[in-house]
N, C-alpha and C. Protein backbone atom coordinates (compact mmCIF):
# COMPACT_ATOMS: atom_id res chain seq x y z
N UNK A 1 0.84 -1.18 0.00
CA UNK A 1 0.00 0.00 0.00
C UNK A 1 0.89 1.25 0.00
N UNK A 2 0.52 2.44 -1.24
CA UNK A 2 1.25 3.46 -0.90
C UNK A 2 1.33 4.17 0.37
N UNK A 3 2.15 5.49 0.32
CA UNK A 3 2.26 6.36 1.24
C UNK A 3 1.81 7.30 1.27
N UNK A 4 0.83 7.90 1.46
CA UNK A 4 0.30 9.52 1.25
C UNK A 4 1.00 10.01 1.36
N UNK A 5 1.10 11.56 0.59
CA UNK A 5 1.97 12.51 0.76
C UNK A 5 1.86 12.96 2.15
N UNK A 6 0.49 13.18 2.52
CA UNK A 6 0.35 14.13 3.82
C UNK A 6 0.64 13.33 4.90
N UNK A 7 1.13 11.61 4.76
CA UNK A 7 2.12 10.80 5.95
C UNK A 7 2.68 11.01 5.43
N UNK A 8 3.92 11.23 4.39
CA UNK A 8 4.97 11.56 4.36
C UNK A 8 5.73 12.77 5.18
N UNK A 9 4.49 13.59 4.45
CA UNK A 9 4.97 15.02 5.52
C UNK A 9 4.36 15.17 6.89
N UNK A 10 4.05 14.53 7.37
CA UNK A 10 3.45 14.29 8.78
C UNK A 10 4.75 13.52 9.93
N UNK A 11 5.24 12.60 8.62
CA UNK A 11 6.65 12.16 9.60
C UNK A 11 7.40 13.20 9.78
N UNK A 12 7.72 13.49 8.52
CA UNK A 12 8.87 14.67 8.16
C UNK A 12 9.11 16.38 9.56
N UNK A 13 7.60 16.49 9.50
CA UNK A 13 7.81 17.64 10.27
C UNK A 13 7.54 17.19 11.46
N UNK A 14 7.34 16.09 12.02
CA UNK A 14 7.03 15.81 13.14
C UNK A 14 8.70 15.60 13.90
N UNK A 15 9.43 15.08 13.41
CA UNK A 15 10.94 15.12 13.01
C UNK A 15 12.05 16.49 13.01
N UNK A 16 11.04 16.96 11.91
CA UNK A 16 11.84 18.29 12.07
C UNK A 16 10.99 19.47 11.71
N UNK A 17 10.57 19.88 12.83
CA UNK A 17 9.55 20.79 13.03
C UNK A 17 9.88 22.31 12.53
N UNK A 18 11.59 22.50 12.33
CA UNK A 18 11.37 23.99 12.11
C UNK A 18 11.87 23.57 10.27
N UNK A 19 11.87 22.76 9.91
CA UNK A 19 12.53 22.47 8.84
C UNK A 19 10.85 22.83 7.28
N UNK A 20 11.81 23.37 5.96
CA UNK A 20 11.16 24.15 5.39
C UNK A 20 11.31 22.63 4.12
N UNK A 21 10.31 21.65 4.23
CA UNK A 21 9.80 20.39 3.57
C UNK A 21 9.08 20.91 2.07
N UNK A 22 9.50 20.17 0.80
CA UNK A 22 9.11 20.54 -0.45
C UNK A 22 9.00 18.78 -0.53
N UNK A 23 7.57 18.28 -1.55
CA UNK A 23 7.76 17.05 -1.90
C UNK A 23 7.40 16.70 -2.91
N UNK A 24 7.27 16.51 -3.82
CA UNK A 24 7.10 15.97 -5.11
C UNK A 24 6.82 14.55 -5.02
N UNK A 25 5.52 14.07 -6.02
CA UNK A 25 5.34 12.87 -6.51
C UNK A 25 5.72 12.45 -7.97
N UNK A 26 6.88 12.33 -7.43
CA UNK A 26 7.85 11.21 -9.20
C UNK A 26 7.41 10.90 -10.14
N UNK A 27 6.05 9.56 -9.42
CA UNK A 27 5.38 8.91 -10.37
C UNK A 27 4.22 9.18 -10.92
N UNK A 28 3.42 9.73 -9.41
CA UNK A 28 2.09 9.91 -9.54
C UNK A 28 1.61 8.63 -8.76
N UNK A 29 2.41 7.84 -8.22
CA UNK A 29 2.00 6.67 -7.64
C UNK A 29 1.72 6.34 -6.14
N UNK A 30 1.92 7.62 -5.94
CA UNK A 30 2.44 7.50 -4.03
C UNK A 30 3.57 6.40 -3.68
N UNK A 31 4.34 6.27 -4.56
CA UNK A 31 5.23 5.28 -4.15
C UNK A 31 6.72 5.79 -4.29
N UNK A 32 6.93 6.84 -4.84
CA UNK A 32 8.20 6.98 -5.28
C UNK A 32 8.41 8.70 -5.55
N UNK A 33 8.73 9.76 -4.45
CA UNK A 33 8.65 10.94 -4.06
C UNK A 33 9.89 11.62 -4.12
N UNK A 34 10.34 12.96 -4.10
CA UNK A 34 11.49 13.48 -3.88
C UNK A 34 11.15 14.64 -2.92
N UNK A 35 12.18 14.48 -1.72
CA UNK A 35 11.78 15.38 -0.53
C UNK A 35 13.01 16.49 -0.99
N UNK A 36 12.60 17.49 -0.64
CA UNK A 36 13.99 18.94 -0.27
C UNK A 36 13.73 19.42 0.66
N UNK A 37 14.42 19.10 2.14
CA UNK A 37 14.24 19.48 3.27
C UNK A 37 15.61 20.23 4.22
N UNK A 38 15.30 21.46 4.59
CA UNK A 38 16.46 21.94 4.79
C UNK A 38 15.74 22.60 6.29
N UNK A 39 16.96 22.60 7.20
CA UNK A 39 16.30 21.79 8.52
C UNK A 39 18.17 22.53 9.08
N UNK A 40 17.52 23.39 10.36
CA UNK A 40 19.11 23.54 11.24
C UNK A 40 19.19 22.16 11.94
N UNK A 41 18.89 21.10 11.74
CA UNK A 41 19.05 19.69 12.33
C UNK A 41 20.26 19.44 11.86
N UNK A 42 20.11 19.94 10.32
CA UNK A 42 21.51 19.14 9.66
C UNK A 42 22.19 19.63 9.58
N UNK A 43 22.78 20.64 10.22
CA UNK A 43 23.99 21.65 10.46
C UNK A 43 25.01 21.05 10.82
N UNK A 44 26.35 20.77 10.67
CA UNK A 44 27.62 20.31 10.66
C UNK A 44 27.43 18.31 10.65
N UNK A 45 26.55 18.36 9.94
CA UNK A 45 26.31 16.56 9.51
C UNK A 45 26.51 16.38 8.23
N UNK A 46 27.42 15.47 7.78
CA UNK A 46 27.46 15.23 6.34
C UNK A 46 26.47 14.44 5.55
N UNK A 47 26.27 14.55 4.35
CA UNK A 47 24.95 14.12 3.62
C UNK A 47 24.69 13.01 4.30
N UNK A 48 25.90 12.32 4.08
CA UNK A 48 25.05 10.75 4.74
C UNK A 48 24.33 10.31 5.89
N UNK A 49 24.64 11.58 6.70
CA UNK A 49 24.01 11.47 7.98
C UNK A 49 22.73 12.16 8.34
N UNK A 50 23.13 13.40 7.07
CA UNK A 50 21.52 13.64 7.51
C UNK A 50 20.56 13.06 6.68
N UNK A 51 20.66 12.10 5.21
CA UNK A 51 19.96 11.10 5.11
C UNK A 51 19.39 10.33 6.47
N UNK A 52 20.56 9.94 6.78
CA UNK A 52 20.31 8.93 8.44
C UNK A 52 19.25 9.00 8.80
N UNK A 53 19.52 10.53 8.85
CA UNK A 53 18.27 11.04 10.13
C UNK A 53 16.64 11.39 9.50
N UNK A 54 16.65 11.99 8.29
CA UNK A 54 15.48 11.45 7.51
C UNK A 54 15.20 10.14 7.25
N UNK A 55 15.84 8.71 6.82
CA UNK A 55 15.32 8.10 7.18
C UNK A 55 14.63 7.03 7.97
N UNK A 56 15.70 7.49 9.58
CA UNK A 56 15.17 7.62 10.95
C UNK A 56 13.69 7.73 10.80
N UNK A 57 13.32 9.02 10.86
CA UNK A 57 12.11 9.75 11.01
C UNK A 57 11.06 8.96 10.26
N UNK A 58 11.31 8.12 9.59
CA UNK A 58 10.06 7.77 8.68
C UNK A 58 10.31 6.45 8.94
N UNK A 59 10.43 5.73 10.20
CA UNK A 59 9.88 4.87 11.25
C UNK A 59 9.90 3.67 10.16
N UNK A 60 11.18 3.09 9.91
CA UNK A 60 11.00 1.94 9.42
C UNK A 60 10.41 1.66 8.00
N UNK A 61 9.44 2.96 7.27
CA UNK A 61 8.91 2.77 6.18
C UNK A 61 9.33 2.43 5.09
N UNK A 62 10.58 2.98 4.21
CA UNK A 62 11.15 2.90 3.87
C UNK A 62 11.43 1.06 3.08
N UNK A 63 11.40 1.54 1.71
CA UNK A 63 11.02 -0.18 1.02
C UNK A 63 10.23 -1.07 1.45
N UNK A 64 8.50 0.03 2.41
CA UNK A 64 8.12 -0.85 2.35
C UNK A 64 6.63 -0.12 2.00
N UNK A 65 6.15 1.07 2.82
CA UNK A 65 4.88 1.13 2.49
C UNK A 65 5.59 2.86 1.60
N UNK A 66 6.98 2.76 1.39
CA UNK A 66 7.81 4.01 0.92
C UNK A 66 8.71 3.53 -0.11
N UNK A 67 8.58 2.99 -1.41
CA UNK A 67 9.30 2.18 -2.36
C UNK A 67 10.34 2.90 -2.81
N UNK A 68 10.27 4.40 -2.85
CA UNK A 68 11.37 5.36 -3.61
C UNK A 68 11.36 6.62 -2.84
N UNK A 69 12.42 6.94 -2.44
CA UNK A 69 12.45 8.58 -1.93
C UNK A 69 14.16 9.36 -2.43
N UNK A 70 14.02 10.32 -2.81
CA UNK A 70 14.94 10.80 -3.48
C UNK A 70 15.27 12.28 -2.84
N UNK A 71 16.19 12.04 -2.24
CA UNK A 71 16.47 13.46 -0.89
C UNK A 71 17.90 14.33 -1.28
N UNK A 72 16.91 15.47 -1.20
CA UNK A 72 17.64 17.15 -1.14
C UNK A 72 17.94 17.34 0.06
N UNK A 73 19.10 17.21 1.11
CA UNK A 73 18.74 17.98 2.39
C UNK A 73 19.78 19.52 2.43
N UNK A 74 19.71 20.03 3.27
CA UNK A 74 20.39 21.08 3.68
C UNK A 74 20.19 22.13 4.78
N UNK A 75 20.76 22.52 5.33
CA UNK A 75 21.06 23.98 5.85
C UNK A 75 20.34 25.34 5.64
N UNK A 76 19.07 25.75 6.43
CA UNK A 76 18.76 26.84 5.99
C UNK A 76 20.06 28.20 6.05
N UNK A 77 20.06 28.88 4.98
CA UNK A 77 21.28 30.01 4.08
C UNK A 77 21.24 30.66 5.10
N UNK A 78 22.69 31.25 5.86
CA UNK A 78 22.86 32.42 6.86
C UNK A 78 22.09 33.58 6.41
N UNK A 79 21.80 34.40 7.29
CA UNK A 79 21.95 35.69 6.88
C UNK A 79 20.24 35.86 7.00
């Protein structure tokens, strides 16, 4: 069974609450999404880690009721 977008982003900000979440559906399938989430969470963490931690947050889903996710993260810009 797919993933709704609005559980997708329901994990997401529940996770990272001050973080500024963009999501796109790939397919059109609910199965296969691209997040751009930029989040002071991930401040001095390298990509791979703040993958980690996104897909932490989404509780195990991931290849299963979440077949594809394709992640932007970053650093909200000083200033």
């Amino acid at each position: 069974m797919p993933m709704p977008v609005e559980t997708l982003r329901g994990h997401l900000t529940e996770a990272f609450p001050d973080a500024e979440i963009a999501i796109d559906d790939l397919a059109g399938d609910g199965d296969h999404y691209r997040a751009r989430i930029v989040s002071s969470a991930f401040a001095g963490l390298s990509r791979v880690k703040q993958h980690q931690l996104v897909y932490a947050a989404l509780k195990g889903k991931m290849g299963g009721e979440l077949h594809a996710l394709a992640l932007e993260t970053s650093v909200p810009a000083e200033g």
